[in-house]
C-alpha atoms as a PDB file:
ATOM      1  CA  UNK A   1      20.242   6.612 -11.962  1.00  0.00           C
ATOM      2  CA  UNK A   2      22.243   5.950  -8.923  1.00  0.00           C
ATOM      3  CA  UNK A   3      26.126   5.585  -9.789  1.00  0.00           C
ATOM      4  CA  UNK A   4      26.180   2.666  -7.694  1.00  0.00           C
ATOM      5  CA  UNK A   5      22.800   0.947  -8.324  1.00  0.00           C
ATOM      6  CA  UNK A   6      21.328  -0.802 -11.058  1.00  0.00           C
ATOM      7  CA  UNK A   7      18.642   0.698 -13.467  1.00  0.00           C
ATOM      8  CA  UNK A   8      15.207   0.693 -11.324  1.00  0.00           C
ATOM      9  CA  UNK A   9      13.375   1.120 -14.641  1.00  0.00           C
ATOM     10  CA  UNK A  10      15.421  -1.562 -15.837  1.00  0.00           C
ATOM     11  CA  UNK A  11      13.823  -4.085 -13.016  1.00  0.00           C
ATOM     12  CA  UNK A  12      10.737  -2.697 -13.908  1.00  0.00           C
ATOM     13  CA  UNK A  13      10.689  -3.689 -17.621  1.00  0.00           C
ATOM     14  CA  UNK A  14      12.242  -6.799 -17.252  1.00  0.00           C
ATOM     15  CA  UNK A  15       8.919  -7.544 -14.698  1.00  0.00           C
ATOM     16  CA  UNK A  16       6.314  -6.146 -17.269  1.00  0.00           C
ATOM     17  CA  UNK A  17       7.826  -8.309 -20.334  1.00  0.00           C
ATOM     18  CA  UNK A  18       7.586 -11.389 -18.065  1.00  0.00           C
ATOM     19  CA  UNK A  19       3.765 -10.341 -16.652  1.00  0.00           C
ATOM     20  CA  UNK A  20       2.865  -9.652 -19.951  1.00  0.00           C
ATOM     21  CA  UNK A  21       4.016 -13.433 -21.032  1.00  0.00           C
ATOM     22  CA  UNK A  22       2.420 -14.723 -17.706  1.00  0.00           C
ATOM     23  CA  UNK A  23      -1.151 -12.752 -18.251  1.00  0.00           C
ATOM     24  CA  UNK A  24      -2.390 -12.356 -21.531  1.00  0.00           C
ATOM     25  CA  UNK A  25      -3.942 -15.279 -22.993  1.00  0.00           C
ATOM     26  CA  UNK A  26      -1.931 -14.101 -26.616  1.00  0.00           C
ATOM     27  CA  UNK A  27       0.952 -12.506 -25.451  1.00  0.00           C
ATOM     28  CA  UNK A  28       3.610 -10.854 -28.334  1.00  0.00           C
ATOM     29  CA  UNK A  29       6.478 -11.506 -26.470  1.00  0.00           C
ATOM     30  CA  UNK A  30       7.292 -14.649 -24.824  1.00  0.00           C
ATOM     31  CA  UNK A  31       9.614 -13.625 -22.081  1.00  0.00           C
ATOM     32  CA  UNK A  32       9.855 -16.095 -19.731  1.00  0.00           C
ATOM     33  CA  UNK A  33      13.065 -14.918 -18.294  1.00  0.00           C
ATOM     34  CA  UNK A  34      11.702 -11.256 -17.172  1.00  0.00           C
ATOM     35  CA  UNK A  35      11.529 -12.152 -13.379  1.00  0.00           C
ATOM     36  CA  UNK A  36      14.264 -14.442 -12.618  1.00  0.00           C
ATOM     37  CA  UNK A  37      16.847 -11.500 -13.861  1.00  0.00           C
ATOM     38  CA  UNK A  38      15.121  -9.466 -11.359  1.00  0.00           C
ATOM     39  CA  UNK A  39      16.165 -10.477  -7.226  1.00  0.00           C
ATOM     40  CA  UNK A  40      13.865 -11.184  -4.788  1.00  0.00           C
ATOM     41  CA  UNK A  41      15.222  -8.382  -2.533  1.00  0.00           C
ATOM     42  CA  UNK A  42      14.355  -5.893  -5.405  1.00  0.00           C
ATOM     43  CA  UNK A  43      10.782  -7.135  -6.007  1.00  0.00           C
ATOM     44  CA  UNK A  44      10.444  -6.864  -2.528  1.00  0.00           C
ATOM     45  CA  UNK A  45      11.801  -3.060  -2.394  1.00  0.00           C
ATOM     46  CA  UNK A  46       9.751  -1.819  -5.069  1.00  0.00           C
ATOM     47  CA  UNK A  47       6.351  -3.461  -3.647  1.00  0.00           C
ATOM     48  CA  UNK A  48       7.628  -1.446  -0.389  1.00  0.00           C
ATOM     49  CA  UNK A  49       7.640   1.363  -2.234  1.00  0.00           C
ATOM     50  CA  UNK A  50       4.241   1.328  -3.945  1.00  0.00           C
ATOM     51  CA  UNK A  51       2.873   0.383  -0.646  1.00  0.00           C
ATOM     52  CA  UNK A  52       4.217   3.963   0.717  1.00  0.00           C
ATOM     53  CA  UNK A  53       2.826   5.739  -1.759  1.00  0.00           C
ATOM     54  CA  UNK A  54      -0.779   4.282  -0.833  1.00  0.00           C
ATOM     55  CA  UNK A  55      -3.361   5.811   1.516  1.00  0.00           C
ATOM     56  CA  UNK A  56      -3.969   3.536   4.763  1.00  0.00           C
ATOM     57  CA  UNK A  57      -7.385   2.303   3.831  1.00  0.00           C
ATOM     58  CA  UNK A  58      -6.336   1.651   0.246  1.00  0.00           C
ATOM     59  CA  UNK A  59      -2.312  -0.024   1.359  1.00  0.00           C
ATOM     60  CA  UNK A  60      -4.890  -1.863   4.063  1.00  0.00           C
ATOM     61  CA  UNK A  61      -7.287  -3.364   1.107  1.00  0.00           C
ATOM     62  CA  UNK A  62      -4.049  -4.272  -1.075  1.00  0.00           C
ATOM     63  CA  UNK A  63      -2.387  -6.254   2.024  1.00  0.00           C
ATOM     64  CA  UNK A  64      -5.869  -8.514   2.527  1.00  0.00           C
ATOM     65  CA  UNK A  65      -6.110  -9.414  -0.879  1.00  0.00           C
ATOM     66  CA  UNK A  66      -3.856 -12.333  -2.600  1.00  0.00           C
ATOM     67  CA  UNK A  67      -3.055 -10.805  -5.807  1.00  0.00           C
ATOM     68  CA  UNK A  68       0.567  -9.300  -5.969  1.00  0.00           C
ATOM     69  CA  UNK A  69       0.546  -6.050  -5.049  1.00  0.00           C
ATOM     70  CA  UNK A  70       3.575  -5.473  -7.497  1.00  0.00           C
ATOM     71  CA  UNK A  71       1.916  -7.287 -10.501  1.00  0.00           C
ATOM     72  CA  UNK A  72      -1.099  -5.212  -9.990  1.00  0.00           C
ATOM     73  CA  UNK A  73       0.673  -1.998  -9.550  1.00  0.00           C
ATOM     74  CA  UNK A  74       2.479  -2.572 -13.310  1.00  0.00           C
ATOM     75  CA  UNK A  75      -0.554  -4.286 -14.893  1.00  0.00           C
ATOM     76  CA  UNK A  76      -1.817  -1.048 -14.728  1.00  0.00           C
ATOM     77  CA  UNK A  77       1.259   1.052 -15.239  1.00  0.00           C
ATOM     78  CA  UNK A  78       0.623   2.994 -18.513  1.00  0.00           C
ATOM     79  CA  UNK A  79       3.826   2.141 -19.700  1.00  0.00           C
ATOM     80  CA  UNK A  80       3.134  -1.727 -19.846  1.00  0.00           C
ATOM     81  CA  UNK A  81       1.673  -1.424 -23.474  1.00  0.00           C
ATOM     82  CA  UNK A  82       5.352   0.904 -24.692  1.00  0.00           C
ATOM     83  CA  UNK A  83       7.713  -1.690 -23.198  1.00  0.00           C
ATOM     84  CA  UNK A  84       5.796  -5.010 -24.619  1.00  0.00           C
ATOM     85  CA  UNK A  85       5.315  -3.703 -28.094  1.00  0.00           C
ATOM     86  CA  UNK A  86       8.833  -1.901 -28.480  1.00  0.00           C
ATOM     87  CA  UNK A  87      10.433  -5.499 -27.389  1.00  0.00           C
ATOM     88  CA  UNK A  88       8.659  -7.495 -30.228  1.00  0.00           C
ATOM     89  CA  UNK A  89       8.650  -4.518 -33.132  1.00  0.00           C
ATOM     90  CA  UNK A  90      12.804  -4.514 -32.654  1.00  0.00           C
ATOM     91  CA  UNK A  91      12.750  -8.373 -32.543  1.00  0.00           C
ATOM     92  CA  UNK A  92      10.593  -8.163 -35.771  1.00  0.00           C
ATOM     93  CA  UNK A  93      13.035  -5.515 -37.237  1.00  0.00           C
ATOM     94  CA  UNK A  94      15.948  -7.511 -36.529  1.00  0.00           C
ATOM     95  CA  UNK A  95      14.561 -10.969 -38.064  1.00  0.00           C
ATOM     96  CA  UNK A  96      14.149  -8.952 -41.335  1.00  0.00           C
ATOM     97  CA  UNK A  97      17.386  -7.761 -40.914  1.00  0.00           C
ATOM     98  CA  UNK A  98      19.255 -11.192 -40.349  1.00  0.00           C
ATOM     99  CA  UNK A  99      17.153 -12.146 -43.518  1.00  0.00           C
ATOM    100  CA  UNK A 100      18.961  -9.461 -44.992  1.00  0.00           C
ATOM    101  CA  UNK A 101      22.587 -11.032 -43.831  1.00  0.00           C
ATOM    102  CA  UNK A 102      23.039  -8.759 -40.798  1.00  0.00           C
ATOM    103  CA  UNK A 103      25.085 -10.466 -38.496  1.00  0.00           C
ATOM    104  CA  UNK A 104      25.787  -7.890 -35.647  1.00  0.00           C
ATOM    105  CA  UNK A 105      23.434  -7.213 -32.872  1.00  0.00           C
ATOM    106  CA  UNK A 106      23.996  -4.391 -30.527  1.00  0.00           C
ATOM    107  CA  UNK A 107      22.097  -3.361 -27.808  1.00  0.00           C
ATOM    108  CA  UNK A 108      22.402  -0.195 -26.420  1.00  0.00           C
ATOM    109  CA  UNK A 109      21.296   0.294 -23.383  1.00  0.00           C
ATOM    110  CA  UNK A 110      20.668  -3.486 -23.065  1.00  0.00           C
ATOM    111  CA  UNK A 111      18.936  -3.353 -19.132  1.00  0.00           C
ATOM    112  CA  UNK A 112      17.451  -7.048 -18.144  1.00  0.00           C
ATOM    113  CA  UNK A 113      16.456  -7.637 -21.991  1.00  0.00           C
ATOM    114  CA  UNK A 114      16.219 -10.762 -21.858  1.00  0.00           C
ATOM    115  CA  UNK A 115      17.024 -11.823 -26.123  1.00  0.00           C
ATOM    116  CA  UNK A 116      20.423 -13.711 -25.078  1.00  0.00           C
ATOM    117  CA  UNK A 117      18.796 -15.789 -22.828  1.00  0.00           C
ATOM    118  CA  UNK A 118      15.727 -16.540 -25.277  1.00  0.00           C
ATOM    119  CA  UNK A 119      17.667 -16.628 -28.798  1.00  0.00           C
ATOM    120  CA  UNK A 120      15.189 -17.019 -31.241  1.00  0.00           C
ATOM    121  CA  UNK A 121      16.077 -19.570 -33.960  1.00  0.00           C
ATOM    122  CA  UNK A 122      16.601 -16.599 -36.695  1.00  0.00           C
ATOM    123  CA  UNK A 123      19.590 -15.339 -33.915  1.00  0.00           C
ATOM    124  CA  UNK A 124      22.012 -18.628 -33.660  1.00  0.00           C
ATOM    125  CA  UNK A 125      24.488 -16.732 -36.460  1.00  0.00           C
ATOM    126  CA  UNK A 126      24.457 -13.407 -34.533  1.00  0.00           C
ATOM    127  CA  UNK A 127      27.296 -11.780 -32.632  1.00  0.00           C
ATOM    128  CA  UNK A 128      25.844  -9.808 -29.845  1.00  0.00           C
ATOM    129  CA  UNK A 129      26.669  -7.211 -28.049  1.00  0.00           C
ATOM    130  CA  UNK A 130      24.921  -5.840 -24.893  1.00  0.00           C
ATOM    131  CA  UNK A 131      26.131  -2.069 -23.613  1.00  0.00           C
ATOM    132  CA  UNK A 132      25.140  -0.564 -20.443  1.00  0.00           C
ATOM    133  CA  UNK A 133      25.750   1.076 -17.345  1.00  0.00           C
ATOM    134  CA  UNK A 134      28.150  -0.860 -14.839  1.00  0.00           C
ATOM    135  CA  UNK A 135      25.542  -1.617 -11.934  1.00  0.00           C
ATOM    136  CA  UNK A 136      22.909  -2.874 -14.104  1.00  0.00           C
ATOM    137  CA  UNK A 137      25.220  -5.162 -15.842  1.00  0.00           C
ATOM    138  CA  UNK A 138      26.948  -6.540 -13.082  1.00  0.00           C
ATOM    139  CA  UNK A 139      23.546  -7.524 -11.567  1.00  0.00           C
ATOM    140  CA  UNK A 140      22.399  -8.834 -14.538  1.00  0.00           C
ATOM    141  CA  UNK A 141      25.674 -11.111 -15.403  1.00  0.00           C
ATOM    142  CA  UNK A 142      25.307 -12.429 -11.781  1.00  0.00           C
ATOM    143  CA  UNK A 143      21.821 -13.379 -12.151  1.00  0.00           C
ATOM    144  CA  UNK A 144      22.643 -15.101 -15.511  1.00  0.00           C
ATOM    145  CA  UNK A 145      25.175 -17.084 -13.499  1.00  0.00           C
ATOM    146  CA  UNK A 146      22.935 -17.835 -10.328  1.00  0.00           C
ATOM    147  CA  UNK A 147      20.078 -18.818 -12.540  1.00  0.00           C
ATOM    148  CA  UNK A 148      22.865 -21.914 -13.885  1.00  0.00           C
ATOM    149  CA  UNK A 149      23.356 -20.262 -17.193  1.00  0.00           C
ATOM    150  CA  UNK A 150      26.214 -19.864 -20.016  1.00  0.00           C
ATOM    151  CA  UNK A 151      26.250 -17.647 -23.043  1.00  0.00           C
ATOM    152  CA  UNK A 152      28.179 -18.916 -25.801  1.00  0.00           C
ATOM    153  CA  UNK A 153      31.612 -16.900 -26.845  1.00  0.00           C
ATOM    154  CA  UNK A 154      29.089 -14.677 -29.667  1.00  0.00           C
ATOM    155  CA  UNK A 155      27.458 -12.471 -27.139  1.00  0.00           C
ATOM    156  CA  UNK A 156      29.703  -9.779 -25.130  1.00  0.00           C
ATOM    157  CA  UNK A 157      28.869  -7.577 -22.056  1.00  0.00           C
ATOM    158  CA  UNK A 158      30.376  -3.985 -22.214  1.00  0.00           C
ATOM    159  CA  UNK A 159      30.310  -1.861 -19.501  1.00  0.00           C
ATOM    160  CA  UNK A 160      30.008   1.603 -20.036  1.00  0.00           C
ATOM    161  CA  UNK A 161      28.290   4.709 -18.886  1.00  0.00           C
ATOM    162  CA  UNK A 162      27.233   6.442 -21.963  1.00  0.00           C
ATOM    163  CA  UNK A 163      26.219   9.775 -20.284  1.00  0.00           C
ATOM    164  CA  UNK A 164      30.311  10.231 -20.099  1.00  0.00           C
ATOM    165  CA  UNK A 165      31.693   8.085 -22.783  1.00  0.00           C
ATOM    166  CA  UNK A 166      30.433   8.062 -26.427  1.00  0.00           C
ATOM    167  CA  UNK A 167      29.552   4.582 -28.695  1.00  0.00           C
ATOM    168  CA  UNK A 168      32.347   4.602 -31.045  1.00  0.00           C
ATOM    169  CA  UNK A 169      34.853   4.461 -28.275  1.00  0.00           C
ATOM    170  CA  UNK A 170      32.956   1.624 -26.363  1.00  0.00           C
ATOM    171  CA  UNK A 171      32.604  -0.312 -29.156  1.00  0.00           C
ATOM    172  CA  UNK A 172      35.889  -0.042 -30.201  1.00  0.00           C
ATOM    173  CA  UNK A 173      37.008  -2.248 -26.749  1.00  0.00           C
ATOM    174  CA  UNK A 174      35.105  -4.712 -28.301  1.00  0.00           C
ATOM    175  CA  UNK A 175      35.102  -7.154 -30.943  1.00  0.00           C
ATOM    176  CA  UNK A 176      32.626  -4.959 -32.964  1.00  0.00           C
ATOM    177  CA  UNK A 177      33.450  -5.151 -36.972  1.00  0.00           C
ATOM    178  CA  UNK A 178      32.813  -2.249 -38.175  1.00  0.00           C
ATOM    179  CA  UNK A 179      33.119  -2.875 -41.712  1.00  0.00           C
ATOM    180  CA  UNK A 180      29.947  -5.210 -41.577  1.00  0.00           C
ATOM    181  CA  UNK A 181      26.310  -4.538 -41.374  1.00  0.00           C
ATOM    182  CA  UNK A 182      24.901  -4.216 -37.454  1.00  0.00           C
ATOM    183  CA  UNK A 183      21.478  -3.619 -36.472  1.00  0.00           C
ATOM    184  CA  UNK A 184      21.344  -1.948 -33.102  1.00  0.00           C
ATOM    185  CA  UNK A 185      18.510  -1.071 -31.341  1.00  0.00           C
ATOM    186  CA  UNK A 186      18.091   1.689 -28.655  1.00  0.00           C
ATOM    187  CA  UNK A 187      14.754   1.232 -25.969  1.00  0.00           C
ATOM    188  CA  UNK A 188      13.928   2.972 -23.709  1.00  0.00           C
ATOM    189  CA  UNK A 189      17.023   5.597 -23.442  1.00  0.00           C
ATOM    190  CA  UNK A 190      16.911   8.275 -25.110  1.00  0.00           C
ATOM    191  CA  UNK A 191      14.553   9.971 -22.781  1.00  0.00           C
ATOM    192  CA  UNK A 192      17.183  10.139 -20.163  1.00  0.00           C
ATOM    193  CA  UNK A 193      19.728  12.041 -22.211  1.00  0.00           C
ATOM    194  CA  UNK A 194      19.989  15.496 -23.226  1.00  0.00           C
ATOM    195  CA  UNK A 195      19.584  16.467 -27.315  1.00  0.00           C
ATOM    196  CA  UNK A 196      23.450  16.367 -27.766  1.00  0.00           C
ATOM    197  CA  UNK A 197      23.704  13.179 -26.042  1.00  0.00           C
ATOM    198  CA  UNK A 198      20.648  11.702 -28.183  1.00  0.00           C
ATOM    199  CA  UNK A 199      22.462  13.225 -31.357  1.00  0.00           C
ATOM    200  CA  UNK A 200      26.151  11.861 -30.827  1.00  0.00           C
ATOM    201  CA  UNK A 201      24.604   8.579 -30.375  1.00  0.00           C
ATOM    202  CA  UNK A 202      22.862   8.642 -33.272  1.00  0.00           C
ATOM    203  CA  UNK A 203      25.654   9.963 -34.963  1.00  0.00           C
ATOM    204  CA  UNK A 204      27.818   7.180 -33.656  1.00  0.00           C
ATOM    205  CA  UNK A 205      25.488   4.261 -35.130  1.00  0.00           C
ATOM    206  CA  UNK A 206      25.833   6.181 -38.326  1.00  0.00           C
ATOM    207  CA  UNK A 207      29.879   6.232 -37.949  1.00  0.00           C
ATOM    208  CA  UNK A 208      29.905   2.402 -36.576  1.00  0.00           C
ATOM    209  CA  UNK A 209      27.398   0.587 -38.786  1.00  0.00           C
ATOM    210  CA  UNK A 210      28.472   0.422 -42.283  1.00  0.00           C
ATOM    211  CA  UNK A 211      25.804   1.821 -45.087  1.00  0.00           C
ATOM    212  CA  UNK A 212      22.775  -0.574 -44.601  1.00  0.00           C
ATOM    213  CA  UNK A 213      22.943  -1.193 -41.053  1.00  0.00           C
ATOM    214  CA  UNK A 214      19.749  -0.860 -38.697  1.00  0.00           C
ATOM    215  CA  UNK A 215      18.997   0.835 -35.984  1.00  0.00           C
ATOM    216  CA  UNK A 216      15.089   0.776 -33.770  1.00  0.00           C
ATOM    217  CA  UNK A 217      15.420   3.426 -31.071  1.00  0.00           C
ATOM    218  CA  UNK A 218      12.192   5.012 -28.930  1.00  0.00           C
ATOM    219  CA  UNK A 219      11.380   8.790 -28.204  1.00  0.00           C
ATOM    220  CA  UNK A 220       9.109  10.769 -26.125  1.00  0.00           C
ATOM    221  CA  UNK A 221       7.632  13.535 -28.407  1.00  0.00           C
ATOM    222  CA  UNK A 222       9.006  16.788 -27.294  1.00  0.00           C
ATOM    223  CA  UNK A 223       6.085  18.349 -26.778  1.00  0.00           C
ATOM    224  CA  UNK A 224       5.743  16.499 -23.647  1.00  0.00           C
ATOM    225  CA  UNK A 225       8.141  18.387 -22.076  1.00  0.00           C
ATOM    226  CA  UNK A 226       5.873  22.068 -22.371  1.00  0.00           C
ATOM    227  CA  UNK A 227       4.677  23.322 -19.150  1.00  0.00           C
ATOM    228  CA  UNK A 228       1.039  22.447 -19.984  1.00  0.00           C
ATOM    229  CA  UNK A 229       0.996  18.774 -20.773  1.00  0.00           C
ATOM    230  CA  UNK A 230       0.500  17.762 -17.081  1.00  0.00           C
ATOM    231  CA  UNK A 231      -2.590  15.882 -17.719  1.00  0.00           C
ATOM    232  CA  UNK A 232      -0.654  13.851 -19.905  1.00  0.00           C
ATOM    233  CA  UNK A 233      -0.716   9.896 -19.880  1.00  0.00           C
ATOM    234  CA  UNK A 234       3.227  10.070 -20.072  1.00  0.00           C
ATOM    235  CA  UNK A 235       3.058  12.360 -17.068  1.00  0.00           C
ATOM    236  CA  UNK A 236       2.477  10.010 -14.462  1.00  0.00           C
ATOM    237  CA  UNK A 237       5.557   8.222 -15.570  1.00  0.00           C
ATOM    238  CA  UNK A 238       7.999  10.649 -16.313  1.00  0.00           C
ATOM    239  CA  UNK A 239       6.994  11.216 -12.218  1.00  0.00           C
ATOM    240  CA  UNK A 240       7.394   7.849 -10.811  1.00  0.00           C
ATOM    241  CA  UNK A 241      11.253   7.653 -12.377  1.00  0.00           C
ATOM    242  CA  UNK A 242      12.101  10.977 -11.343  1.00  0.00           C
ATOM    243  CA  UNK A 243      11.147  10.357  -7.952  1.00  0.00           C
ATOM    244  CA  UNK A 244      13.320   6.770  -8.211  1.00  0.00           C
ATOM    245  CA  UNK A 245      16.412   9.214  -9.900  1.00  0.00           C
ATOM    246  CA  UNK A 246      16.189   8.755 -13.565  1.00  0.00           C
ATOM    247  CA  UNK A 247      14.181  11.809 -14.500  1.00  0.00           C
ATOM    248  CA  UNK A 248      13.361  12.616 -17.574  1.00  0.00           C
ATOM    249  CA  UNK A 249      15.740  15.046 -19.795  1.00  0.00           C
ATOM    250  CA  UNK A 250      14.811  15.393 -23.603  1.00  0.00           C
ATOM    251  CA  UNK A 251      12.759  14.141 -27.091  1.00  0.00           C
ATOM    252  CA  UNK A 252      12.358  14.487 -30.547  1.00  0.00           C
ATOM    253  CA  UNK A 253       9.887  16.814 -32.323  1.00  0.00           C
ATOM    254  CA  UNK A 254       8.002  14.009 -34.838  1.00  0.00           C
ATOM    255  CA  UNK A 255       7.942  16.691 -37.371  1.00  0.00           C
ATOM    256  CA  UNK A 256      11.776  16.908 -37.245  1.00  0.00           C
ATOM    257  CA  UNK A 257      12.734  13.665 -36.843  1.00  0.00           C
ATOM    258  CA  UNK A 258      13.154  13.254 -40.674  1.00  0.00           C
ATOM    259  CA  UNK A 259      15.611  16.147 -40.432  1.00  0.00           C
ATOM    260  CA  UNK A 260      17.619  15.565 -37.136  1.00  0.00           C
ATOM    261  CA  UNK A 261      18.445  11.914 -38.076  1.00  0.00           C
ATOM    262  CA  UNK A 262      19.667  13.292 -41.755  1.00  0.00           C
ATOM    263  CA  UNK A 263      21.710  15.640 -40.165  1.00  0.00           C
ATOM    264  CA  UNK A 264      24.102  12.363 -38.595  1.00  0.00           C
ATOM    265  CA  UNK A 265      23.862  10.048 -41.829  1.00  0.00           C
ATOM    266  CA  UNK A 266      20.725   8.349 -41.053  1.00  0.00           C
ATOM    267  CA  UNK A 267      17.330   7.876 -43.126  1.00  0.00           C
ATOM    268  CA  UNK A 268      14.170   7.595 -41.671  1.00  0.00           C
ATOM    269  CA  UNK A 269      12.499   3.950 -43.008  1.00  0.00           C
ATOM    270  CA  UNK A 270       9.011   4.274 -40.221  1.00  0.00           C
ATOM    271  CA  UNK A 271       8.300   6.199 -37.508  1.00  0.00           C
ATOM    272  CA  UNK A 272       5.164   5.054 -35.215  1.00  0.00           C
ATOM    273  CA  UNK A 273       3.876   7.280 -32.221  1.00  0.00           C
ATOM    274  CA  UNK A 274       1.596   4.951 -29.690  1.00  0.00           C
ATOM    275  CA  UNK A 275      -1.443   4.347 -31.685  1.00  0.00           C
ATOM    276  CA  UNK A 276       0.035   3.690 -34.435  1.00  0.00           C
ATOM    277  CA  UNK A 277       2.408   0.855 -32.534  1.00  0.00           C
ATOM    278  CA  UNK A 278      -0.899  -0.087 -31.246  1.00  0.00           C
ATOM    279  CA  UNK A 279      -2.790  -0.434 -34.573  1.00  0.00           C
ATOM    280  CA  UNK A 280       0.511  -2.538 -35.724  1.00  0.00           C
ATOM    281  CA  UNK A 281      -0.600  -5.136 -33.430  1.00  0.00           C
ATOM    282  CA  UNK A 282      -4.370  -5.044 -32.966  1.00  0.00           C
ATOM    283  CA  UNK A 283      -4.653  -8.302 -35.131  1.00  0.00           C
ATOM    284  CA  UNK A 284      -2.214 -10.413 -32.454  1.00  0.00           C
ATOM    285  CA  UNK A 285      -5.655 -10.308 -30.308  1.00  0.00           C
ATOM    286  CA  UNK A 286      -3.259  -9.324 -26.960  1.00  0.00           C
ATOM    287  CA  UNK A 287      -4.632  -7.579 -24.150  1.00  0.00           C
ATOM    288  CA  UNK A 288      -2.577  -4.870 -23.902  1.00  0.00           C
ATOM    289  CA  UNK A 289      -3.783  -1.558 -24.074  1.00  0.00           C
ATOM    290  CA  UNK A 290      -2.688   1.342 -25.984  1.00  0.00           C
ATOM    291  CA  UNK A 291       0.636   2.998 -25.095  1.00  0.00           C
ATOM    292  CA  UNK A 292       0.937   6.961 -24.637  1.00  0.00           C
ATOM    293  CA  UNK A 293       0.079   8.876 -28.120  1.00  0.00           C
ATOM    294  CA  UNK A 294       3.538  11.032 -27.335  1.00  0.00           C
ATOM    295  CA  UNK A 295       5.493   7.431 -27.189  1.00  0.00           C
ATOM    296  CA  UNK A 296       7.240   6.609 -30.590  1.00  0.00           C
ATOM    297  CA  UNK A 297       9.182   4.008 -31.991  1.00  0.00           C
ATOM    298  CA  UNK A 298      11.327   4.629 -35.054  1.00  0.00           C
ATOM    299  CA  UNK A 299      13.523   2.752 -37.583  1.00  0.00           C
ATOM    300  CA  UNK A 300      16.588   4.008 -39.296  1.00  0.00           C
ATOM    301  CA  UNK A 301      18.938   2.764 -41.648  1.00  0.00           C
ATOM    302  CA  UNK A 302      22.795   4.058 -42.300  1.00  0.00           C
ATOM    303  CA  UNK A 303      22.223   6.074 -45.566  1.00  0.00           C
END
């Protein structure tokens, strides 16, 4: 991304989890709060952009009709199934977890999730923490304040940039216990950062969480990454982001996965590539479609 800019595909989420709420007649996630975090001037830059990317006859069509020409555009997106279901299986996760007496919620990567704002009646006891980039945290902290809202002392903004500085450090300017249980989860990021990267982060929620914490990250099968998978449904994304500056860098081989997150203190508990995270919801009757075969979502525990 932009050192100076917040997360595009942070906007962009934050509008899917709020169209999803708005358009399906059973939606899984009730996010309510998914377009006022985003600014008008932003909505209006990224319907500029899909408009540029349209033919004149078709950009001439879109402009007569009264739909929204960005709600269409990500109704459509294939990554409006990924984001929806990867937002409600970590919110699942984590009310088993508080069940469980985990009392530490940290998102990494946090974006315009919107769980703060919403707080669930399971999430009154939590202390949470929300970690990310600088520009996309500013913006979202000022559109938290300009929408007339207060978070209580128990949830803390870090800023940090964790392409240059590693968990266990950013944590530690916190007021992160790290003799207690935490369940963190990790959306949406790990796609972004080279294998190192991925592995010191894992290897950090491992060092931070004491034995039982939780952590629900995503990954793009590696595979995805060969020179021949351009007819894949992931391949029209990983385009669109690159072209916005957040290109994609790196995944996980499924087959592996058991191994790599032994190798930094974690255990496996369920690992679900995108018709499986499909099949997990089919009986919520929603809409959505299914996301990308090569998307998973994973949960680990501190062994």
């Amino acid at each position: 991304m932009m050192e100076s800019l917040p997360s595009r595909t942070a906007l962009a989420t934050s509008l899917m989890r709020a169209l999803h709420s708005r358009s399906d007649p059973f939606p899984l996630l009730e996010d309510r709060w998914g377009d006022r975090l985003v600014p008008e001037a932003e909505r209006e830059r990224m319907t500029e952009r899909i408009l540029a990317r349209m033919d004149r006859d078709v950009r001439a069509r879109a402009l007569r009709t009264t739909a929204s020409v960005l709600d269409e555009f990500l109704l459509t997106n294939t990554a409006l199934p990924g984001v929806v279901i990867r937002s409600r299986y970590a919110e699942d996760a984590l009310r088993e977890a508080t069940i469980k007496g985990i009392s530490q919620y940290v998102l990494i990567g946090a974006g315009l999730d919107s769980f703060v704002l919403r707080r669930p009646a399971f999430s009154h006891a939590l202390t949470i923490f929300e970690i990310d980039h600088p520009a996309t945290q500013t913006m979202k902290i000022q559109r938290i304040k300009e929408c007339g809202m207060s978070l209580p002392p128990s949830v803390q903004f870090i800023a940090a940039d964790l392409a240059n500085e590693d968990l266990a450090s950013v944590l530690a300017r916190s007021h992160f216990r790290t003799g207690e249980k935490a369940f963190f989860s990790w959306l949406g990021v790990s796609v972004y950062l080279t294998r190192p990267a991925n592995l010191a982060t894992l290897r950090a929620v491992a060092t931070c969480g004491a034995p039982g914490s939780e952590l629900v990250f995503t990954y793009v099968d590696q595979a995805e990454f060969a020179p021949d998978t351009s007819r894949s449904p992931h391949n029209e994304n990983a385009k669109a982001v690159a072209q916005i500056g957040e290109p994609w860098i790196s995944g996980f081989d499924p087959d592996e996965i058991v191994n790599d997150l032994a190798s930094v203190r974690l255990e496996l508990v369920e690992d679900l590539d995108g018709r499986a995270m499909r099949e997990r919801y089919r009986g919520a009757n929603t809409t959505l479609g299914q996301p990308p075969a090569s998307l998973h979502i994973a949960l680990a525990r501190v062994a």
